[in-house]
PDB file of N, CA and C in Angstrom:
ATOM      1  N   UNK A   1      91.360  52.201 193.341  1.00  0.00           N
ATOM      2  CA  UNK A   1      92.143  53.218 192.668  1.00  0.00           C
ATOM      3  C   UNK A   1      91.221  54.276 192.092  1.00  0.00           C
ATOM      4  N   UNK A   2      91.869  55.629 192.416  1.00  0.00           N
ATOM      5  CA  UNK A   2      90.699  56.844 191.622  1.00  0.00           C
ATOM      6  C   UNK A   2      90.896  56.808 190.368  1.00  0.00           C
ATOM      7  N   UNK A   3      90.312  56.540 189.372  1.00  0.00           N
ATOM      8  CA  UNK A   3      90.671  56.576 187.874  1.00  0.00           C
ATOM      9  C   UNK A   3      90.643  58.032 187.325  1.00  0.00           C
ATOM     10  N   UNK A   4      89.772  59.166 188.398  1.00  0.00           N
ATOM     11  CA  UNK A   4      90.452  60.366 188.188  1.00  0.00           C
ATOM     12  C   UNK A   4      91.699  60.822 187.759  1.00  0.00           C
ATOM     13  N   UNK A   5      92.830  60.233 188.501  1.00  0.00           N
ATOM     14  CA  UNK A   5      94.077  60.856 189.103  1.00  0.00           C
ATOM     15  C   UNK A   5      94.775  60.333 187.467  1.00  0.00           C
ATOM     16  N   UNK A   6      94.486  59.409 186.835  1.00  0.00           N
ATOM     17  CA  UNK A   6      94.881  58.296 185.732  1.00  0.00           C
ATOM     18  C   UNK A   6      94.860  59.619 184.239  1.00  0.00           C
ATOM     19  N   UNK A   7      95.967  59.831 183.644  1.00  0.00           N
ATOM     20  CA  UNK A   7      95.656  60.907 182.776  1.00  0.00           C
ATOM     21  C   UNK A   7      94.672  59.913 181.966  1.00  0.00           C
ATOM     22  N   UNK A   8      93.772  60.739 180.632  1.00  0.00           N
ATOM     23  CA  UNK A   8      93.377  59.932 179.987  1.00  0.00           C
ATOM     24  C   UNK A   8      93.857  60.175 178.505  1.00  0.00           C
ATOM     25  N   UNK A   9      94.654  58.956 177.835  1.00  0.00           N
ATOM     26  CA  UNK A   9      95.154  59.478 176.730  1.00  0.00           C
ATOM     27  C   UNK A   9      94.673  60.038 175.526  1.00  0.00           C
ATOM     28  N   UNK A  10      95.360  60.896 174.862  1.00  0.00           N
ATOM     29  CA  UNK A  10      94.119  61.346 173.961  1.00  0.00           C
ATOM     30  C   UNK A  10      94.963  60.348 172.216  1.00  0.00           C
ATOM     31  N   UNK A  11      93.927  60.220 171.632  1.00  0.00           N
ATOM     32  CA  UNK A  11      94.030  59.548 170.634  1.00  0.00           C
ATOM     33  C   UNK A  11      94.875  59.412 169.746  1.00  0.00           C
ATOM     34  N   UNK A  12      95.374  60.653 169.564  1.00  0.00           N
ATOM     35  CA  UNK A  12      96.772  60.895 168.860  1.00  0.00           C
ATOM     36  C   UNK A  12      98.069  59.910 169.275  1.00  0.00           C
ATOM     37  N   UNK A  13      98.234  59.791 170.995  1.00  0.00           N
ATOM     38  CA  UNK A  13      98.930  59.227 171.340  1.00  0.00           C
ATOM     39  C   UNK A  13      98.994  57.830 171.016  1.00  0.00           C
ATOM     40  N   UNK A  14      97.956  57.525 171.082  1.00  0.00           N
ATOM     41  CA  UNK A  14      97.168  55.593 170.572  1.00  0.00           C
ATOM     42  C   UNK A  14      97.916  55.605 169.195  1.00  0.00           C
ATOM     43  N   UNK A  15      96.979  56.775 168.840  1.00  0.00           N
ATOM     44  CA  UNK A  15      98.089  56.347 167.326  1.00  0.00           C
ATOM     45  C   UNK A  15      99.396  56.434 166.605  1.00  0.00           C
ATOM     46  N   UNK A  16     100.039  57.027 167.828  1.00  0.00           N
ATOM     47  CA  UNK A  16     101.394  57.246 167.800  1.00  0.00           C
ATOM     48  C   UNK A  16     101.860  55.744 167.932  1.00  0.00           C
ATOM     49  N   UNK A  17     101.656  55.962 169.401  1.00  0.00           N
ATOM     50  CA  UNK A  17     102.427  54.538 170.122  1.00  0.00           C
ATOM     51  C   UNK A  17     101.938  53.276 169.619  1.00  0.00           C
ATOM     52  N   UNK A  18     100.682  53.255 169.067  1.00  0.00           N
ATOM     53  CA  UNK A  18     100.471  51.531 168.900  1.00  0.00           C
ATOM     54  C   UNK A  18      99.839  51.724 167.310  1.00  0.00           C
ATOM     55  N   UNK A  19     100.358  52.341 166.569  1.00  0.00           N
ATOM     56  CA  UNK A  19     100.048  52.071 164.614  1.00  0.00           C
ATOM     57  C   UNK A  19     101.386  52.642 164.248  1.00  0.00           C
ATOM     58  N   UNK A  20     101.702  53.945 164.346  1.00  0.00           N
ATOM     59  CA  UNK A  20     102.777  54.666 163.562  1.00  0.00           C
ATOM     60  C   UNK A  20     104.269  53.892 163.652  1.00  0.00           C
ATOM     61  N   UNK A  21     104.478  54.171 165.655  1.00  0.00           N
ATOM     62  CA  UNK A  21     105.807  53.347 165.646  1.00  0.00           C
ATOM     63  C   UNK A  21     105.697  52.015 165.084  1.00  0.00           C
ATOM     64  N   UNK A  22     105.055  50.919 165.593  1.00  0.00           N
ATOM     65  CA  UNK A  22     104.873  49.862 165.673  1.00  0.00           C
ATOM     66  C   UNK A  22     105.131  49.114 163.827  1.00  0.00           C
ATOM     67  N   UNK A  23     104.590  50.240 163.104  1.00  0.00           N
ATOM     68  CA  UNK A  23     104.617  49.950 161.866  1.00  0.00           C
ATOM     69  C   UNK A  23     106.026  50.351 161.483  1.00  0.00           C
ATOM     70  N   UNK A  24     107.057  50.880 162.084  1.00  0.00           N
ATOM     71  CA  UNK A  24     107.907  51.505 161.477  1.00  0.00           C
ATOM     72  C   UNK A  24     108.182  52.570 160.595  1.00  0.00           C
ATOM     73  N   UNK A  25     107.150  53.409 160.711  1.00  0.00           N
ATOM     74  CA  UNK A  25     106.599  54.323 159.822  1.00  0.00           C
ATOM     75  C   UNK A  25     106.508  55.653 160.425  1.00  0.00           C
ATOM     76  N   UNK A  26     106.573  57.103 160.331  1.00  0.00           N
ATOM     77  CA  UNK A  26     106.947  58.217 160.524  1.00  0.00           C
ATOM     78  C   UNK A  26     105.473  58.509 160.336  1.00  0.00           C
ATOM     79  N   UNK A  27     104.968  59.969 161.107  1.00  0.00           N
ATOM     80  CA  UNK A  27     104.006  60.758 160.947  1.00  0.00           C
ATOM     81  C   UNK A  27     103.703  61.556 159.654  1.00  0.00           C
ATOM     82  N   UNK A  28     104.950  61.847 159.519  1.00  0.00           N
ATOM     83  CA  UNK A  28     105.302  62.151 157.972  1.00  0.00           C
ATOM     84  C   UNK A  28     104.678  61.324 157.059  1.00  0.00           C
ATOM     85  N   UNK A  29     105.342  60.347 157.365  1.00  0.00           N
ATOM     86  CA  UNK A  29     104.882  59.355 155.869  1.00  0.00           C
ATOM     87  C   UNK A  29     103.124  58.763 156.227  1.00  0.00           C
ATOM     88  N   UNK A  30     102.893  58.653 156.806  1.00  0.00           N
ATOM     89  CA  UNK A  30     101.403  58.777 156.941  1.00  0.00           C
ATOM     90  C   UNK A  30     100.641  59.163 156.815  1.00  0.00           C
ATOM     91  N   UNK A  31     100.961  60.735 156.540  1.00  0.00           N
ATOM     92  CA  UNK A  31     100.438  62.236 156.517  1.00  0.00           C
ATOM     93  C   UNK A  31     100.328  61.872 155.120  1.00  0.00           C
ATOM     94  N   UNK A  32     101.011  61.904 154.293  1.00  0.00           N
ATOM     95  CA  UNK A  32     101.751  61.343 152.813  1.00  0.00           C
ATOM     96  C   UNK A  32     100.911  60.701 152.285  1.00  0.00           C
ATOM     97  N   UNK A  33     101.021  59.185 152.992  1.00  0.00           N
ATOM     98  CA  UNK A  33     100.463  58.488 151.905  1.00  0.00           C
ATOM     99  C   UNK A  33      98.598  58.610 152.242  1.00  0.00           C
ATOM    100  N   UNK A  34      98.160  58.909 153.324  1.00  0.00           N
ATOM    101  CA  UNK A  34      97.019  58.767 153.577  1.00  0.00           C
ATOM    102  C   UNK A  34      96.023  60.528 153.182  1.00  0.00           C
ATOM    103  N   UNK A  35      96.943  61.191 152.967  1.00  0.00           N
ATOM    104  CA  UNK A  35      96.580  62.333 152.523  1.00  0.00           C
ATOM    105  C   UNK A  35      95.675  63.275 153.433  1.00  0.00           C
ATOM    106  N   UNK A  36      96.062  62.795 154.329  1.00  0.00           N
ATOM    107  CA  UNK A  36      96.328  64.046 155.996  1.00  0.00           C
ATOM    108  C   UNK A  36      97.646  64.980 155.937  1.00  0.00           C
ATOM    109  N   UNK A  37      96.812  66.547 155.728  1.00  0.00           N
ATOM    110  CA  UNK A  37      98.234  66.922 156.055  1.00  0.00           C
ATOM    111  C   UNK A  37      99.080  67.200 156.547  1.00  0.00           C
ATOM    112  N   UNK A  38     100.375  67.614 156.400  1.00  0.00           N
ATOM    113  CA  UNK A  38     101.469  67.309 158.044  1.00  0.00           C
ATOM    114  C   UNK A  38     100.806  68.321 158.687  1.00  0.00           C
ATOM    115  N   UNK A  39     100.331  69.597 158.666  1.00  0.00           N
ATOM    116  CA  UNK A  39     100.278  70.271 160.072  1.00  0.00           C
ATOM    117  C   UNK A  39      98.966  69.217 160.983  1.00  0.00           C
ATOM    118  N   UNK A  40      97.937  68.711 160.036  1.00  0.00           N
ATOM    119  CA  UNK A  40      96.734  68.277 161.000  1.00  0.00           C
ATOM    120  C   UNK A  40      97.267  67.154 161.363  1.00  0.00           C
ATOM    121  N   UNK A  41      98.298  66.062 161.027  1.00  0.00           N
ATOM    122  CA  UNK A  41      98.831  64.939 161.865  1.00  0.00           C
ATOM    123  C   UNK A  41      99.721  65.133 162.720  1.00  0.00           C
ATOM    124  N   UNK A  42     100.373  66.330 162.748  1.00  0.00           N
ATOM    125  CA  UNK A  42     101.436  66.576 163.666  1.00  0.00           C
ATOM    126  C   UNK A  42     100.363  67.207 165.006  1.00  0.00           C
ATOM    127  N   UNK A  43      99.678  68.208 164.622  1.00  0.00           N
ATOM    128  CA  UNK A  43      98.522  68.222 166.025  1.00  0.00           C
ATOM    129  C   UNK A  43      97.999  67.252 166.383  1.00  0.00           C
ATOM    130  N   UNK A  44      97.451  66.248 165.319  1.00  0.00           N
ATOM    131  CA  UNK A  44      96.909  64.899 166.195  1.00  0.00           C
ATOM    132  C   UNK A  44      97.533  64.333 166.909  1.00  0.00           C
ATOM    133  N   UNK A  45      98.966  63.789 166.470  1.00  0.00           N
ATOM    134  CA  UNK A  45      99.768  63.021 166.945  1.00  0.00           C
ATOM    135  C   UNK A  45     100.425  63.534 168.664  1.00  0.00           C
ATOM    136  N   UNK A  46     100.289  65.300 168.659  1.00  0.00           N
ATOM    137  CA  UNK A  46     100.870  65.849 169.351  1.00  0.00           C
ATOM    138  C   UNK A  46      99.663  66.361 170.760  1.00  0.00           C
ATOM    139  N   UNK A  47      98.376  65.888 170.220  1.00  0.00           N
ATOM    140  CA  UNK A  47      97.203  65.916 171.343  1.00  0.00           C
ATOM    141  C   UNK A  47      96.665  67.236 171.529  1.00  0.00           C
ATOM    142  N   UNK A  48      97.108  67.910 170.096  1.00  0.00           N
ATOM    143  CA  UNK A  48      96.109  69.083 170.189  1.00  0.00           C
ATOM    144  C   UNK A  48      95.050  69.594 169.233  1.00  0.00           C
ATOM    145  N   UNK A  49      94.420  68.152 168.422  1.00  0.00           N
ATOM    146  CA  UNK A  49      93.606  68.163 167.712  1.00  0.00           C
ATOM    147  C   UNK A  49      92.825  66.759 167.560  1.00  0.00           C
ATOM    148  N   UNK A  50      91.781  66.985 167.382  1.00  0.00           N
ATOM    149  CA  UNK A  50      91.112  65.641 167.534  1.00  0.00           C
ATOM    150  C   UNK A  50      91.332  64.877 166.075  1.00  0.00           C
ATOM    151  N   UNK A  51      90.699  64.073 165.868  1.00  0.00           N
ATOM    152  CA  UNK A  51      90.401  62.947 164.916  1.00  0.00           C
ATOM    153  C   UNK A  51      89.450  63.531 164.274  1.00  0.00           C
ATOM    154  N   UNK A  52      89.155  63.925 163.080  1.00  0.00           N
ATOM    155  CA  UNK A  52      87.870  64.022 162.824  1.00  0.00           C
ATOM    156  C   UNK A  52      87.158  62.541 161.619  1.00  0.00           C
ATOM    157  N   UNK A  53      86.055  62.469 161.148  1.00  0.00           N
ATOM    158  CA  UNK A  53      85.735  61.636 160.656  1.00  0.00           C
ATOM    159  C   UNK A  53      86.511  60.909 159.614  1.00  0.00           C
ATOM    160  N   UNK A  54      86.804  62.642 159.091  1.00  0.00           N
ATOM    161  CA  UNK A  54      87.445  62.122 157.506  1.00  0.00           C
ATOM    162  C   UNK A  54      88.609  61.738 157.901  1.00  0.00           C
ATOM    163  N   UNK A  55      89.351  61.794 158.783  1.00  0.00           N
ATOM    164  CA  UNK A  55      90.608  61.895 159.500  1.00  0.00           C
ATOM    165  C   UNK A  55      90.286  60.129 159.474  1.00  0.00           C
ATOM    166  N   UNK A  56      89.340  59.762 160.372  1.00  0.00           N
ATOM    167  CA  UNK A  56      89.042  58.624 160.899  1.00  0.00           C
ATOM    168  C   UNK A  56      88.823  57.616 159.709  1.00  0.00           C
ATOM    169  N   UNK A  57      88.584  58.133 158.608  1.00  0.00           N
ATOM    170  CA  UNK A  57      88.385  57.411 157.361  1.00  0.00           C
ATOM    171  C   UNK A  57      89.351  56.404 156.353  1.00  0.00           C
ATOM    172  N   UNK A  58      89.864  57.711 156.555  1.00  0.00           N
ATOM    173  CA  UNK A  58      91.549  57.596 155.850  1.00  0.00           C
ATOM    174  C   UNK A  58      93.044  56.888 156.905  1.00  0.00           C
ATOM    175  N   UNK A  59      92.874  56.982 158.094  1.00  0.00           N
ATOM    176  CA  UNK A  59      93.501  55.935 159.001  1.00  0.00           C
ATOM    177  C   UNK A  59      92.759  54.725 159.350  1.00  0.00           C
ATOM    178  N   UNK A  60      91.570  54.693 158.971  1.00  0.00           N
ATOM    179  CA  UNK A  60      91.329  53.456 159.209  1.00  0.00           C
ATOM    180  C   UNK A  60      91.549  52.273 157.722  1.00  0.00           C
ATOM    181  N   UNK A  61      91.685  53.449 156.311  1.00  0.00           N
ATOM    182  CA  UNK A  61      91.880  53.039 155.131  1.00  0.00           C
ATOM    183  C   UNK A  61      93.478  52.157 155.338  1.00  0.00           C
ATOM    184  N   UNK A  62      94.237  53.088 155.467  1.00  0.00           N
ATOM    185  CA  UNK A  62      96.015  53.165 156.070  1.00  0.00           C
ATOM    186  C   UNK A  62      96.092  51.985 156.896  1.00  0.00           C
ATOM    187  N   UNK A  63      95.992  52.073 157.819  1.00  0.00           N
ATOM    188  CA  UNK A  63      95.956  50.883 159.249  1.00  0.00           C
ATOM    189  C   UNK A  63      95.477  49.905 158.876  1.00  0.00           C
ATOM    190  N   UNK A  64      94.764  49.634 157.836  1.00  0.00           N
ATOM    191  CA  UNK A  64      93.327  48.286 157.616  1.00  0.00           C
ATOM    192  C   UNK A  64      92.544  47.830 159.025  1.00  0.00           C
ATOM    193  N   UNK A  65      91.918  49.551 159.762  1.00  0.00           N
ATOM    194  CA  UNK A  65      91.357  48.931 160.647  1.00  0.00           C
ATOM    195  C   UNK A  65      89.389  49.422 160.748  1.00  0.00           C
ATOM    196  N   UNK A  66      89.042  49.679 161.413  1.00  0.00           N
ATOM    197  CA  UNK A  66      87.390  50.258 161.357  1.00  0.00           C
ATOM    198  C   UNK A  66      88.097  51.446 161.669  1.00  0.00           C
ATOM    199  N   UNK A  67      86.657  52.210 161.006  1.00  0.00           N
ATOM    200  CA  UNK A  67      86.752  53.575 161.181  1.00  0.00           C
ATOM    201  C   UNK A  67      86.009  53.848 162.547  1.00  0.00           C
ATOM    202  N   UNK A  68      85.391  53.107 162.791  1.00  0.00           N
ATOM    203  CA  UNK A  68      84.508  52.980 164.239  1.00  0.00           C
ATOM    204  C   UNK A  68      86.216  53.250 165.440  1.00  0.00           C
ATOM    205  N   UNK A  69      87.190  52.577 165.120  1.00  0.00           N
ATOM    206  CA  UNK A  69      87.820  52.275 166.284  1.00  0.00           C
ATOM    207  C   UNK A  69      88.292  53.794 165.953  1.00  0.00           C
ATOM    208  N   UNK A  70      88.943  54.711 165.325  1.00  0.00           N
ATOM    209  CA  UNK A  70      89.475  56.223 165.985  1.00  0.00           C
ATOM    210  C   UNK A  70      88.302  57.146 166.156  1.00  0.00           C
ATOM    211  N   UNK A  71      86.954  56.944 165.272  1.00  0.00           N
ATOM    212  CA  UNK A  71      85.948  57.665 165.944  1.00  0.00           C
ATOM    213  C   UNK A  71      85.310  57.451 167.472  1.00  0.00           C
ATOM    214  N   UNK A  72      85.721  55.911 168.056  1.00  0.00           N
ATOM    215  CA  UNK A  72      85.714  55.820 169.379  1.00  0.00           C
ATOM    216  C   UNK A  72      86.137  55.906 170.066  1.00  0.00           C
ATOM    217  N   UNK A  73      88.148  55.940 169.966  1.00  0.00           N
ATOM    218  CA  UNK A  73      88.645  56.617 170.702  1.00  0.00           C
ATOM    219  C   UNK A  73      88.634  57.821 170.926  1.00  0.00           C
ATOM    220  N   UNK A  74      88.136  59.100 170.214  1.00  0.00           N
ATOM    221  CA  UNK A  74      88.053  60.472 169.997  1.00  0.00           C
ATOM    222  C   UNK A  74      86.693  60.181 170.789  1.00  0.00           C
ATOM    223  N   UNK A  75      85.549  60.161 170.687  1.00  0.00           N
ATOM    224  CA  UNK A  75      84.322  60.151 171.307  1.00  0.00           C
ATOM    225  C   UNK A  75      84.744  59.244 172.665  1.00  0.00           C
ATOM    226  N   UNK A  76      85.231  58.710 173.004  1.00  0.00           N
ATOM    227  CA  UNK A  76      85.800  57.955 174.231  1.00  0.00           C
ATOM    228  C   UNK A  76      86.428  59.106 174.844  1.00  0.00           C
ATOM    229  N   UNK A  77      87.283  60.053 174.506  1.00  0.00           N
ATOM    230  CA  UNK A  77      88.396  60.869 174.755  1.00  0.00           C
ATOM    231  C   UNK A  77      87.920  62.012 175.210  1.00  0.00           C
ATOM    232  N   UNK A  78      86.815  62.364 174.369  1.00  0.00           N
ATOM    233  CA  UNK A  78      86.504  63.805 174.465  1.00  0.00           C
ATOM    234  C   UNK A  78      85.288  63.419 175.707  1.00  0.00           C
ATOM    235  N   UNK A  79      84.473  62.569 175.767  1.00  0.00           N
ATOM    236  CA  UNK A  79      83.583  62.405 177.282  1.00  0.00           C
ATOM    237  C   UNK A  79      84.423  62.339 178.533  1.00  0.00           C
ATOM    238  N   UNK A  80      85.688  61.500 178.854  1.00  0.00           N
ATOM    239  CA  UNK A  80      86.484  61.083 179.637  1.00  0.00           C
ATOM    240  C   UNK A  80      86.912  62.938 180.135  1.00  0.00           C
ATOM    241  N   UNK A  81      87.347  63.869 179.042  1.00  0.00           N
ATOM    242  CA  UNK A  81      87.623  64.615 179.236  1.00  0.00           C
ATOM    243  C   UNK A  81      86.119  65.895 180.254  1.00  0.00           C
ATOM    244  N   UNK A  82      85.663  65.979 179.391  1.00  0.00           N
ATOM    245  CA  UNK A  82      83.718  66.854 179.393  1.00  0.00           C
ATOM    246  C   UNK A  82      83.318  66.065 180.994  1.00  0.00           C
ATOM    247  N   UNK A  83      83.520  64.645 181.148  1.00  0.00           N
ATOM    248  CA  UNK A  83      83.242  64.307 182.963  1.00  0.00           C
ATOM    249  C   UNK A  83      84.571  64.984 183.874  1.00  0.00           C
ATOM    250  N   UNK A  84      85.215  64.871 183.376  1.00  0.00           N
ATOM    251  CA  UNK A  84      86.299  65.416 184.002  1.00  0.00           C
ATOM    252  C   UNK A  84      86.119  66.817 184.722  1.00  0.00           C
ATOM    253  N   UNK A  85      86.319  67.847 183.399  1.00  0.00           N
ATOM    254  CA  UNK A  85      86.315  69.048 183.607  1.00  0.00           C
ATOM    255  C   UNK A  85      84.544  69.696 183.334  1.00  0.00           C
ATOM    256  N   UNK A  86      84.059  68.965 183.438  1.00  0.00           N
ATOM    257  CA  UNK A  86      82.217  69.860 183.015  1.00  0.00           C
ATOM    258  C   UNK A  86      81.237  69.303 183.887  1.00  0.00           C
ATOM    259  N   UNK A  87      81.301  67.858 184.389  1.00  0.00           N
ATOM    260  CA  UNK A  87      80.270  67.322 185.271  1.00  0.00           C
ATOM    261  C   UNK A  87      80.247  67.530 186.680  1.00  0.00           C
ATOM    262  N   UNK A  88      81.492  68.290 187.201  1.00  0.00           N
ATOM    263  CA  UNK A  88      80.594  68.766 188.646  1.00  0.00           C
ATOM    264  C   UNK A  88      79.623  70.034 188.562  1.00  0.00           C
ATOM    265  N   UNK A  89      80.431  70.885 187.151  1.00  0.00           N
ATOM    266  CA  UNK A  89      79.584  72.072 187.589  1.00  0.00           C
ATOM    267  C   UNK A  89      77.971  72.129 187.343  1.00  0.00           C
ATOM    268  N   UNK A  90      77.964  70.594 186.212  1.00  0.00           N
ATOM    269  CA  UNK A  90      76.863  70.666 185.489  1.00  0.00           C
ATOM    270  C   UNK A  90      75.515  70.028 186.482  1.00  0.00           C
ATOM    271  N   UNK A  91      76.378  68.975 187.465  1.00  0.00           N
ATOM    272  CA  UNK A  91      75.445  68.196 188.454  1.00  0.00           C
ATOM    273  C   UNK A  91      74.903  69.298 189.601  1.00  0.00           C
ATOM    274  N   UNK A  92      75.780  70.464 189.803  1.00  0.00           N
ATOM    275  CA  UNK A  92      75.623  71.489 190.492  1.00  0.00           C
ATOM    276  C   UNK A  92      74.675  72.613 190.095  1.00  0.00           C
ATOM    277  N   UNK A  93      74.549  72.598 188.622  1.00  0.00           N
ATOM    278  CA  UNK A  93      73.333  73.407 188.002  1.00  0.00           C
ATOM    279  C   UNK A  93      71.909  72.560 187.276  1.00  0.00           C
ATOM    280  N   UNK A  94      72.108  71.331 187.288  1.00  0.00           N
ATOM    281  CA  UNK A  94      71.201  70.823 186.887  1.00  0.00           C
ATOM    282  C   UNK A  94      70.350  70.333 188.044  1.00  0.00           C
ATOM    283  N   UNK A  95      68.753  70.605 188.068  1.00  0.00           N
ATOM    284  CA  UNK A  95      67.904  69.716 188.695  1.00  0.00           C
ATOM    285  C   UNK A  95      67.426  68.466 188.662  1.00  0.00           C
ATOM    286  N   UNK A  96      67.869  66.910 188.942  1.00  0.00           N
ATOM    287  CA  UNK A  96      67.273  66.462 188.522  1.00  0.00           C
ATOM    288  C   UNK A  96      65.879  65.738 188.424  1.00  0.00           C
ATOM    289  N   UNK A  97      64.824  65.282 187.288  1.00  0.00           N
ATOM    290  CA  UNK A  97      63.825  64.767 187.381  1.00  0.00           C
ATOM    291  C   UNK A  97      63.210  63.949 188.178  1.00  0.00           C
ATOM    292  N   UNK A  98      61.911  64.340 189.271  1.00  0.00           N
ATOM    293  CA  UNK A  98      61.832  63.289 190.129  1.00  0.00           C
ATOM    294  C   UNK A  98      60.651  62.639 189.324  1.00  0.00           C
ATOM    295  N   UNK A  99      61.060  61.364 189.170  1.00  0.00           N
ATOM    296  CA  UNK A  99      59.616  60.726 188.885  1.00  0.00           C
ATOM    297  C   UNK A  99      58.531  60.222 189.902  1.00  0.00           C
ATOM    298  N   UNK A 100      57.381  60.681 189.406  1.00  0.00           N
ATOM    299  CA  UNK A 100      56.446  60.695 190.652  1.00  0.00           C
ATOM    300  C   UNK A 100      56.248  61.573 191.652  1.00  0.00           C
ATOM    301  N   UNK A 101      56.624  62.603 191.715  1.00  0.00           N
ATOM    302  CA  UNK A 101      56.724  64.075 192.413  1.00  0.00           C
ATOM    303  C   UNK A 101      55.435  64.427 191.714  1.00  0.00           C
ATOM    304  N   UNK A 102      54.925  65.318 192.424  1.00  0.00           N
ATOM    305  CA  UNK A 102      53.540  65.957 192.338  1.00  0.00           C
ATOM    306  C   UNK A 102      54.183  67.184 191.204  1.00  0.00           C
TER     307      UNK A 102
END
């Protein structure tokens, strides 16, 4: 299978589908109690803003989970994306190092 063709989800969605619903709990009220505010959780949630640390801090406070796990899905997310759309042109402009070449 091409894992190309496979969208790759972006993090917001993770935390839609498997913390927010799952908890029974609204974006809203998350935004709320974790003190994210609604416009930056409604872009997260909606995949047009990343996670940022402090972001990652305070949902991992909320969730009781590591802050490692949304800073890795965001750093997971954003490479998946950068090979996607940046590594042919980059393998196409880059030379690479021969070791042992004169």
């Amino acid at each position: 299978m091409n894992t190309k063709t496979i969208p790759e989800p972006h993090p917001g969605e993770i935390l839609l589908e498997e913390y927010i619903k799952p908890a029974g709990v609204t974006p809203y009220r998350v935004a709320k109690d974790s003190g994210i505010s609604q416009p930056t959780m409604n872009q997260i949630v909606n995949g047009k803003r990343p996670i940022s640390t402090e972001t990652a801090l305070r949902l991992a406070t909320y969730f009781s989970t590591s802050c490692e796990l949304w800073v890795n899905l965001q750093k997971n997310y954003d490479l998946r994306i950068a090979e996607r759309d940046l590594l042919p042109r980059i393998q196409a402009e880059v030379k690479p190092l021969q070791l042992g070449a004169a």
